[in-house]
C-alpha atoms as a PDB file:
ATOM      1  CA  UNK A   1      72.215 122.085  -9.902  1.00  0.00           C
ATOM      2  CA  UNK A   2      71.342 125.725 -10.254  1.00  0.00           C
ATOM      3  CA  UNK A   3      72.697 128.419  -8.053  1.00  0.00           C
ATOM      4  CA  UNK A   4      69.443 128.422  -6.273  1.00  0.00           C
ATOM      5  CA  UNK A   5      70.316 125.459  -4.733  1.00  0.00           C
ATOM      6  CA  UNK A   6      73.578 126.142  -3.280  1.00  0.00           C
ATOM      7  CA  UNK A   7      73.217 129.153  -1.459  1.00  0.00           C
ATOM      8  CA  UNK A   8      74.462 128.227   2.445  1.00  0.00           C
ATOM      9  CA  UNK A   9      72.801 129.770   4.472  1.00  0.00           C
ATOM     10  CA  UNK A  10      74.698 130.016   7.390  1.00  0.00           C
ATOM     11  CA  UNK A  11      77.924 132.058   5.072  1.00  0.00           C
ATOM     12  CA  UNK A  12      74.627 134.468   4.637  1.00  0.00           C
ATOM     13  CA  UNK A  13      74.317 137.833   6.751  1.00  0.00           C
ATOM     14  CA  UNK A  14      71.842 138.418   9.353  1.00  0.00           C
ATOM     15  CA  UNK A  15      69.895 140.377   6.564  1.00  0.00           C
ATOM     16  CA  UNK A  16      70.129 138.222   3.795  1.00  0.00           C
ATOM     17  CA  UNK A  17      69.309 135.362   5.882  1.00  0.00           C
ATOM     18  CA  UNK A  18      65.833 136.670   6.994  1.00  0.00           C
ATOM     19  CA  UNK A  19      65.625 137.401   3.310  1.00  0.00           C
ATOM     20  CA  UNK A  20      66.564 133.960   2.194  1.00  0.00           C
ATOM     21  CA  UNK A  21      63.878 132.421   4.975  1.00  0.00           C
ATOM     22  CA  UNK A  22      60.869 134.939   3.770  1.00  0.00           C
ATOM     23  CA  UNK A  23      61.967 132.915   0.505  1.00  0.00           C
ATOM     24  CA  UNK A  24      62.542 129.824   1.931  1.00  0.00           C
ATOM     25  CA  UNK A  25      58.807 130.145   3.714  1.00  0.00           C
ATOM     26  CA  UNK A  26      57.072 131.119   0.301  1.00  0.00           C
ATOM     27  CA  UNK A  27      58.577 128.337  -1.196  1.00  0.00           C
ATOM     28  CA  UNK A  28      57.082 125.751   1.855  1.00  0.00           C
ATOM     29  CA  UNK A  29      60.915 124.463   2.384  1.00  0.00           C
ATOM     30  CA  UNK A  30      60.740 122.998   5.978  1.00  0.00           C
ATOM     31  CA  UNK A  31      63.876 121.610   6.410  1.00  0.00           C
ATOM     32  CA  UNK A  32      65.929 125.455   5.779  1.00  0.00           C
ATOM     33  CA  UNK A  33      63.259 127.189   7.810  1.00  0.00           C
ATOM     34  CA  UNK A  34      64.387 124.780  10.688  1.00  0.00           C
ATOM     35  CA  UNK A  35      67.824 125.164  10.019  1.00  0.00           C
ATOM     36  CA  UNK A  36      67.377 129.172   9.118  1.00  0.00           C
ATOM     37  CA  UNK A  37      66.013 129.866  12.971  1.00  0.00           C
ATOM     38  CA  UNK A  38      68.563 127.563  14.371  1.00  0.00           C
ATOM     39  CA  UNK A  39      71.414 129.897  12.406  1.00  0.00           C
ATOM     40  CA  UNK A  40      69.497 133.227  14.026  1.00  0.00           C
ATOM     41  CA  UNK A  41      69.571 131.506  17.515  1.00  0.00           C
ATOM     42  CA  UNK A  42      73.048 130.919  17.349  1.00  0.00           C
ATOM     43  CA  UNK A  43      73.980 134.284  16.820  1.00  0.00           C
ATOM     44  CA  UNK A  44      72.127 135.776  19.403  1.00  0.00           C
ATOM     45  CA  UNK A  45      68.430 136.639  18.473  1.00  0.00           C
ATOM     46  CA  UNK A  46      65.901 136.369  20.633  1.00  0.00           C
ATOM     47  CA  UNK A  47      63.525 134.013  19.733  1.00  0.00           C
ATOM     48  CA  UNK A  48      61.031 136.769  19.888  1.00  0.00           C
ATOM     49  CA  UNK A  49      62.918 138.440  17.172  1.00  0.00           C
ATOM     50  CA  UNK A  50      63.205 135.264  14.825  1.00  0.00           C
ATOM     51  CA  UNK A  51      59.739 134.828  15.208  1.00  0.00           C
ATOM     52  CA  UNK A  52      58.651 138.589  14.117  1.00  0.00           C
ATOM     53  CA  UNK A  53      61.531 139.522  11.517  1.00  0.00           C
ATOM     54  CA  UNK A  54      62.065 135.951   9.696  1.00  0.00           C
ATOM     55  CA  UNK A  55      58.416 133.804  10.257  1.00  0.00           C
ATOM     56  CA  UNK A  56      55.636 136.499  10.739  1.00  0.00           C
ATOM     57  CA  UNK A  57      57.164 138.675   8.334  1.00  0.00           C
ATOM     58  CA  UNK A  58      57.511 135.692   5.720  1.00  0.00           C
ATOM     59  CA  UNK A  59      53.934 134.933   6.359  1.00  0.00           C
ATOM     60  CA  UNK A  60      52.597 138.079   5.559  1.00  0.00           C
ATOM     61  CA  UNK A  61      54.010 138.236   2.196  1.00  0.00           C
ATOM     62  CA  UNK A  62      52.189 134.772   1.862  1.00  0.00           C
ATOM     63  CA  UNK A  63      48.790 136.198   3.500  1.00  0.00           C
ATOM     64  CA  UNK A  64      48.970 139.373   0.479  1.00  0.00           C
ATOM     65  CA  UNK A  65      49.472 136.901  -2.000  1.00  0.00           C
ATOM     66  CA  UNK A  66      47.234 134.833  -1.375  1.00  0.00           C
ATOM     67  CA  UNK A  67      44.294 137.748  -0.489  1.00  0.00           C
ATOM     68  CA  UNK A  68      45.591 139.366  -4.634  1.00  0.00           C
ATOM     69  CA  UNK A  69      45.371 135.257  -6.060  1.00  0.00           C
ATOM     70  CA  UNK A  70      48.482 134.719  -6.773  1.00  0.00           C
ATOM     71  CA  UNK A  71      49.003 132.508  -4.294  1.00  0.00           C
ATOM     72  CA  UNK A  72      46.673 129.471  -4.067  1.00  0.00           C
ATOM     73  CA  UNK A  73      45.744 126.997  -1.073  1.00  0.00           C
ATOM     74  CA  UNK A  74      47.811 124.092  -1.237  1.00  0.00           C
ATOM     75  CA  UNK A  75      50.802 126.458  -1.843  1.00  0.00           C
ATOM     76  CA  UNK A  76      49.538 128.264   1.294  1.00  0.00           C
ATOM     77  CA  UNK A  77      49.445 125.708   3.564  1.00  0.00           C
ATOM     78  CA  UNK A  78      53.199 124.493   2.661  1.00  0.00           C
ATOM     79  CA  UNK A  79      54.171 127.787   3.462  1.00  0.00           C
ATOM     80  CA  UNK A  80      52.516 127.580   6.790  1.00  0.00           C
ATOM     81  CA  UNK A  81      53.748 123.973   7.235  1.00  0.00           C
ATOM     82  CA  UNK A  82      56.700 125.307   6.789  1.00  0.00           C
ATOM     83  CA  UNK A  83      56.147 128.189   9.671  1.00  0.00           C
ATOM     84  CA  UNK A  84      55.320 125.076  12.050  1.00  0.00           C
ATOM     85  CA  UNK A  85      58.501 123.585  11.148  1.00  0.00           C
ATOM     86  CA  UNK A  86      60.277 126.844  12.634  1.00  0.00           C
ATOM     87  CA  UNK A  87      57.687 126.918  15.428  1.00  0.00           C
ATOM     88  CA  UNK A  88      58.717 123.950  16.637  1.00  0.00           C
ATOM     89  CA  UNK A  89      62.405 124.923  17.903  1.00  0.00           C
ATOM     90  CA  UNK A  90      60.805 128.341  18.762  1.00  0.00           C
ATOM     91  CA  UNK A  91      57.280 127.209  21.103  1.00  0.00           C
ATOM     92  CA  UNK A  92      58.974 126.555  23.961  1.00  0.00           C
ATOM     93  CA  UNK A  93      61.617 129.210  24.275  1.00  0.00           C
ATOM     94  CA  UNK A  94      59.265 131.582  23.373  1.00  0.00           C
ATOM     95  CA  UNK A  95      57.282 130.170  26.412  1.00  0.00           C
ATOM     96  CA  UNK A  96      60.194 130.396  28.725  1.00  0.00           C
ATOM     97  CA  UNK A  97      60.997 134.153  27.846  1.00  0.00           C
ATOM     98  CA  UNK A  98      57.450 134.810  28.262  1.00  0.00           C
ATOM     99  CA  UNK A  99      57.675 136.245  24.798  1.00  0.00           C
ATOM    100  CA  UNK A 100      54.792 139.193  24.053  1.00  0.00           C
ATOM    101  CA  UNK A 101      51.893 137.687  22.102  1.00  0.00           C
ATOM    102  CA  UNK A 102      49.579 139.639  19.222  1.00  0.00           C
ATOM    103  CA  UNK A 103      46.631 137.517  20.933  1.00  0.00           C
ATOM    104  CA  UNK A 104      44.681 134.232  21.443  1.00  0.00           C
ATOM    105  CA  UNK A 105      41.966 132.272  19.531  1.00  0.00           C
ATOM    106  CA  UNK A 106      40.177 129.139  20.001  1.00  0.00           C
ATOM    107  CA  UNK A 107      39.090 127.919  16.528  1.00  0.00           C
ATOM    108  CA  UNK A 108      37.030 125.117  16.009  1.00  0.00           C
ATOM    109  CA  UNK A 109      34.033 123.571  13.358  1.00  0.00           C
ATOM    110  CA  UNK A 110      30.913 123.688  14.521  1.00  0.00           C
ATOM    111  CA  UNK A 111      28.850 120.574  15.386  1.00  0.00           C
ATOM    112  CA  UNK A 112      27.564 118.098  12.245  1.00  0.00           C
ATOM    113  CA  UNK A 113      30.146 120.067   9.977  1.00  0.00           C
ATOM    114  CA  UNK A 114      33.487 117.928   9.048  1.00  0.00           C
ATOM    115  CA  UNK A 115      35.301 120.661   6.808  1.00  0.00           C
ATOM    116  CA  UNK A 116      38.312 121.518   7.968  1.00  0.00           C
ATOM    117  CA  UNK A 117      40.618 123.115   5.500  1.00  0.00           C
ATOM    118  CA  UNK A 118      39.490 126.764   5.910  1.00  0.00           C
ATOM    119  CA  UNK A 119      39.948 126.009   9.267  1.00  0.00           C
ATOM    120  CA  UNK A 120      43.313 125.090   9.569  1.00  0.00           C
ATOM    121  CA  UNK A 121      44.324 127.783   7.074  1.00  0.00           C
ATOM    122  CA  UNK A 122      42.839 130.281   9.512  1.00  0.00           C
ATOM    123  CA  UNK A 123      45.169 128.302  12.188  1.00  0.00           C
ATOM    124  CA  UNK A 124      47.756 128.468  10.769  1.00  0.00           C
ATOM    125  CA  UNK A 125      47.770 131.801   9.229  1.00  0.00           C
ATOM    126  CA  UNK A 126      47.347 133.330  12.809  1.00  0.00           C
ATOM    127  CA  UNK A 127      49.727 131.222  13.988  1.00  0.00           C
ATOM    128  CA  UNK A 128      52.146 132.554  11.004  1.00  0.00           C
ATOM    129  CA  UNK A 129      51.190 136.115  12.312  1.00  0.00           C
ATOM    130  CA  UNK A 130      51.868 135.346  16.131  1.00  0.00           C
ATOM    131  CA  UNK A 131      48.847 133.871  17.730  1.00  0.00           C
ATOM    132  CA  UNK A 132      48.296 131.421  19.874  1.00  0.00           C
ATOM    133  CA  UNK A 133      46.036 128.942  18.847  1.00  0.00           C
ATOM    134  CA  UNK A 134      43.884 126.612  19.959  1.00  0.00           C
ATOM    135  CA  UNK A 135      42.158 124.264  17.489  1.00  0.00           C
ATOM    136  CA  UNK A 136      39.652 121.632  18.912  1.00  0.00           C
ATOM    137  CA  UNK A 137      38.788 120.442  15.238  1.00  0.00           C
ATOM    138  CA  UNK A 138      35.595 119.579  13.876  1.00  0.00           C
ATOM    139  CA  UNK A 139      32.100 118.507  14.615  1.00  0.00           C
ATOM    140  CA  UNK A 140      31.932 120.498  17.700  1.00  0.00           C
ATOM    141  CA  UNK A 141      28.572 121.035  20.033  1.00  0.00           C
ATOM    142  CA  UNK A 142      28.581 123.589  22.370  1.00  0.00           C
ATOM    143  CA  UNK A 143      30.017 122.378  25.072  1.00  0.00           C
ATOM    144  CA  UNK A 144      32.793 121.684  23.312  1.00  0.00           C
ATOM    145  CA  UNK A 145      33.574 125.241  22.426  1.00  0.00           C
ATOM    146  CA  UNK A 146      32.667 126.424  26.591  1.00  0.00           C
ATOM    147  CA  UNK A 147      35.257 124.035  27.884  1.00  0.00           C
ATOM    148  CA  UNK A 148      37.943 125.803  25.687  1.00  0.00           C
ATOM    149  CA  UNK A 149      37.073 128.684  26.303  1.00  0.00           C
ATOM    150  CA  UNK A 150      37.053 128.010  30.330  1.00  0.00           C
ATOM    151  CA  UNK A 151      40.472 126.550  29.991  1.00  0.00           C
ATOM    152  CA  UNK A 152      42.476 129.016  27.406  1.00  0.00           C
ATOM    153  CA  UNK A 153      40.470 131.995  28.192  1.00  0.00           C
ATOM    154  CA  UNK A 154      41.323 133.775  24.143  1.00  0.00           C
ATOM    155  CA  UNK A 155      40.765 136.941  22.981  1.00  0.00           C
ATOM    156  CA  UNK A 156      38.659 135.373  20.140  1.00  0.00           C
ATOM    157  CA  UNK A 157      36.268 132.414  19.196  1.00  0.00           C
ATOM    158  CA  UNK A 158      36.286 130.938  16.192  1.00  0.00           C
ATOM    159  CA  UNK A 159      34.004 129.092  14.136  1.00  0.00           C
ATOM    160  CA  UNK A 160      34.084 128.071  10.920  1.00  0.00           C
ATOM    161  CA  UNK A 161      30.807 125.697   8.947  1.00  0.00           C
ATOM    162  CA  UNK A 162      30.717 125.037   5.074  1.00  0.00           C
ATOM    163  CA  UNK A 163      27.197 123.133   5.147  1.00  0.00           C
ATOM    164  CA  UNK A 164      24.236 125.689   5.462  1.00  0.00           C
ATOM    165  CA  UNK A 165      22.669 123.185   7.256  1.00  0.00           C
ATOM    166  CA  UNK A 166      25.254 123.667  10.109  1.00  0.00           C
ATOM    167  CA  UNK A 167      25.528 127.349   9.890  1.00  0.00           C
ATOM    168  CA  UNK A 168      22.686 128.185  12.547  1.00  0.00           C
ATOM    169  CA  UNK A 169      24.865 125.950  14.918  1.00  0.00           C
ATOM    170  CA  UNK A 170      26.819 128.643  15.219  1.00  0.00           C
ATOM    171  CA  UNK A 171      23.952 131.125  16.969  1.00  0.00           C
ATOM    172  CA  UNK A 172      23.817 128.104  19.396  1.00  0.00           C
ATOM    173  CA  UNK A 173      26.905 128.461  20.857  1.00  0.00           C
ATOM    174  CA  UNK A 174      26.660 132.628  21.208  1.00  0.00           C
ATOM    175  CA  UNK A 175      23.581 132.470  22.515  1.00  0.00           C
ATOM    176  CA  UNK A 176      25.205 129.579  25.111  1.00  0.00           C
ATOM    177  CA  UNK A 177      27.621 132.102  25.683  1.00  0.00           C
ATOM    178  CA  UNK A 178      25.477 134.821  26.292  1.00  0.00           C
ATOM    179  CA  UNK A 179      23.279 132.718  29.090  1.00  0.00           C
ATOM    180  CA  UNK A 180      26.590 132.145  30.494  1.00  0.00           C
ATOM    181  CA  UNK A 181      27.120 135.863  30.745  1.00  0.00           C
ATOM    182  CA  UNK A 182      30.547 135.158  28.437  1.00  0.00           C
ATOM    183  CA  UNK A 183      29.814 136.839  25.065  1.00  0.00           C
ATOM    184  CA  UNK A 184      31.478 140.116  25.967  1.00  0.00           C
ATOM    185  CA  UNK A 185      34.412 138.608  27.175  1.00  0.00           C
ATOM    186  CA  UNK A 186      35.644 137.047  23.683  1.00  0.00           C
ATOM    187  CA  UNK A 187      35.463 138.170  20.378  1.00  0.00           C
ATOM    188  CA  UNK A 188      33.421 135.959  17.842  1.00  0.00           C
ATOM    189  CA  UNK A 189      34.970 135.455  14.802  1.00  0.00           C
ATOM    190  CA  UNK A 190      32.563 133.361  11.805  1.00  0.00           C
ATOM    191  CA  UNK A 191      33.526 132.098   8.420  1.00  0.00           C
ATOM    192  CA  UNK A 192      33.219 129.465   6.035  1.00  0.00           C
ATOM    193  CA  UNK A 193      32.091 129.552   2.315  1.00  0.00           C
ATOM    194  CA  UNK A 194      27.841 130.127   2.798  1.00  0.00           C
ATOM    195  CA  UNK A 195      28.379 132.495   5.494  1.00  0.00           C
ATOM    196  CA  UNK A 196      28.488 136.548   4.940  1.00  0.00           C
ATOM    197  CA  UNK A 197      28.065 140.015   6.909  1.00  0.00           C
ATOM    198  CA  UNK A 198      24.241 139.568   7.065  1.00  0.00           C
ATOM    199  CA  UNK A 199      24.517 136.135   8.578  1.00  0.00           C
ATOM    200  CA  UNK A 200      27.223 136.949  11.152  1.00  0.00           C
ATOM    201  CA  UNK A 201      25.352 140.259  12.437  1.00  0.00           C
ATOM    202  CA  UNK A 202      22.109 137.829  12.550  1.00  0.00           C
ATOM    203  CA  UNK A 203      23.940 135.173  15.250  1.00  0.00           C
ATOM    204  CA  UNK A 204      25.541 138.044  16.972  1.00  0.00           C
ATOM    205  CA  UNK A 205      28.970 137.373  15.859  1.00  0.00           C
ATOM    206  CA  UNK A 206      31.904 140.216  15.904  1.00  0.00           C
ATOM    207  CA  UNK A 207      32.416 139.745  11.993  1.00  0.00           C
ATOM    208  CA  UNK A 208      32.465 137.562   9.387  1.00  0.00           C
ATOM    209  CA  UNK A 209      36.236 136.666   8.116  1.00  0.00           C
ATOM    210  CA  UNK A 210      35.733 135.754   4.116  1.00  0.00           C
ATOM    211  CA  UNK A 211      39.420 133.940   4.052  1.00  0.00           C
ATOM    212  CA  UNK A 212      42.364 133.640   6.024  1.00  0.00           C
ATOM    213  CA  UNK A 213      43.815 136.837   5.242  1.00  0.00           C
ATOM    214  CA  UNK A 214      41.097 138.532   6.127  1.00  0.00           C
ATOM    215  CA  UNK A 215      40.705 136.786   9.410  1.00  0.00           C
ATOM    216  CA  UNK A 216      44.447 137.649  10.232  1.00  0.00           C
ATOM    217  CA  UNK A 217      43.374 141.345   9.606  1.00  0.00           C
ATOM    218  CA  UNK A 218      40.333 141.103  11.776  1.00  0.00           C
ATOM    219  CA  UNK A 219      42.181 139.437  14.615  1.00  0.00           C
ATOM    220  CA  UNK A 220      44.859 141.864  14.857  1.00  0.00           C
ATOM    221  CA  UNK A 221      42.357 144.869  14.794  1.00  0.00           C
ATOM    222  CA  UNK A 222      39.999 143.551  16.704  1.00  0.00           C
ATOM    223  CA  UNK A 223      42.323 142.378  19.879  1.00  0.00           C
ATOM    224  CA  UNK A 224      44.490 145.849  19.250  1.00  0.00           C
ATOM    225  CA  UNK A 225      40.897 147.696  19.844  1.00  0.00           C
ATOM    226  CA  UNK A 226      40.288 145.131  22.953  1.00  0.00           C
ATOM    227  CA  UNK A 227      42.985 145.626  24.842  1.00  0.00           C
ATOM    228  CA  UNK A 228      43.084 149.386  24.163  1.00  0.00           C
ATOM    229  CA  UNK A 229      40.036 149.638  26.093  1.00  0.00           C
ATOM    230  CA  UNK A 230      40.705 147.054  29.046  1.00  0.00           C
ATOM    231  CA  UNK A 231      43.976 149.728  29.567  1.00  0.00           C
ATOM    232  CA  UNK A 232      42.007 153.052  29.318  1.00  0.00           C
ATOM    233  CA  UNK A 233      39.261 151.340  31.921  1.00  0.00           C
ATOM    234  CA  UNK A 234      42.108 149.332  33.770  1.00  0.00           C
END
C-alpha cells in the first residue's frame, strides 16, 4: 500500500481536506467524496460552503482539463459521479437552508434522437458548478420540453441532437415557444456534435455550447447577464 492510500482524512485540516476532495473528485472516488462532506458538516460548514469550496471548485479543475484534453470523457463523468455522490448528503440541506443557486436548466434530447452522453455530461457538469437541473432524457417532442418548462420555470433550455436528421427538431420547439409568447423568458442553450454558431443563430437559439465546458461558461454568463437586467428593470 502506498502512502496515497492511507491518508485519513478526517486527521486532515479544513484546508487540506478541500484539497484532498478536489483530488479525491479528479480521481472519481465516490466513497471519500461522501465521507469528505460528511467530515466538513461535522465541523460546522454550511452546506453551502461544502458545496462551493470542496465540489464546485473540484469540478472546475475537471471542466479546464477536460476543455485543454487532458482529461477525457469517461474520466469526466467519474468525476461527476463522484460530485453526485457528495450531492446526495448535500440536496436536501441545501434545500432546507434555501441555499443561493448560480441558476436553473432544463436539459433534454430532442425528439427521434437517443444520444445521451453529451447530455448528461452537460448535466452533470452544471450540476458540478451549482445548477439545478432538470433532465427529461431523450427522444423528446415538444410538448415534452413546454411541460418542463411550465413546471420548473429555468433560466435556460437545453437541447442537445447528434443525428442531423433531428437537428431541425430543435427550431420546433423555439418556434413552439415563441407562439406561446415564452422564448424571452428562458435562455436556449443548443449542442451536440453536427450543430455550430450558424445553425443555432438559424433556429433562434441563445448559443451554441460545443462541449460541456463550454456550456458551463455560457450558463454562468448568460444567467449573470439575465438577472442583471431583471434587477436594473425590477
Amino acid at each position: 500500500m502506498s502512502d496515497e492510500e492511507e491518508i485519513i482524512l478526517s486527521e486532515l485540516d479544513n484546508d487540506e481536506l478541500v484539497q484532498q476532495m478536489h483530488d479525491d473528485l479528479y480521481d472519481g472516488l465516490q466513497d471519500e467524496i461522501r465521507e469528505g462532506v460528511e467530515i466538513l458538516l461535522e465541523r460546522g460548514w454550511t452546506p453551502y460552503d461544502v458545496l462551493t469550496k470542496a465540489l464546485v471548485e473540484g469540478m472546475t479543475i475537471v471542466g479546464i482539463d477536460f476543455r485543454d484534453g487532458i482529461l477525457f470523457v469517461p474520466e469526466v463523468l467519474m468525476a461527476a459521479n463522484a460530485m453526485k455522490a457528495g450531492m446526495t448528503i448535500l440536496r436536501p440541506l441545501l434545500a432546507e437552508t434555501g441555499a443561493p443557486k448560480v441558476g436553473s436548466m432544463v436539459i433534454g434530447t430532442v425528439k427521434g434522437d437517443i444520444h445521451d452522453i453529451g447530455k448528461n455530461l452537460v448535466s452533470m457538469m452544471l450540476e458540478g458548478a451549482g445548477f439545478d437541473v432538470v433532465d427529461i432524457g431523450i427522444n423528446n417532442p415538444v410538448e415534452n420540453y413546454l411541460e418542463a418548462l411550465e413546471e420548473h420555470k429555468p433560466d435556460i433550455l437545453g437541447m442537445s441532437a447528434l443525428l442531423t436528421t433531428t437537428m431541425p427538431y430543435m427550431k420546433v420547439v423555439i418556434d413552439a415557444m415563441v407562439e406561446k409568447g415564452i422564448r424571452d423568458d428562458y435562455i436556449v442553450l443548443v449542442g451536440g456534435a453536427p450543430l455550430n454558431e450558424a445553425f443555432a443563430d438559424s433556429v433562434g437559439a441563445d448559443a451554441y455550447c460545443r462541449d460541456a465546458a463550454v456550456a458551463v461558461e455560457t450558463a454562468k454568463e448568460m444567467v449573470a447577464a439575465k438577472r442583471g437586467k431583471e434587477a436594473a428593470v425590477g
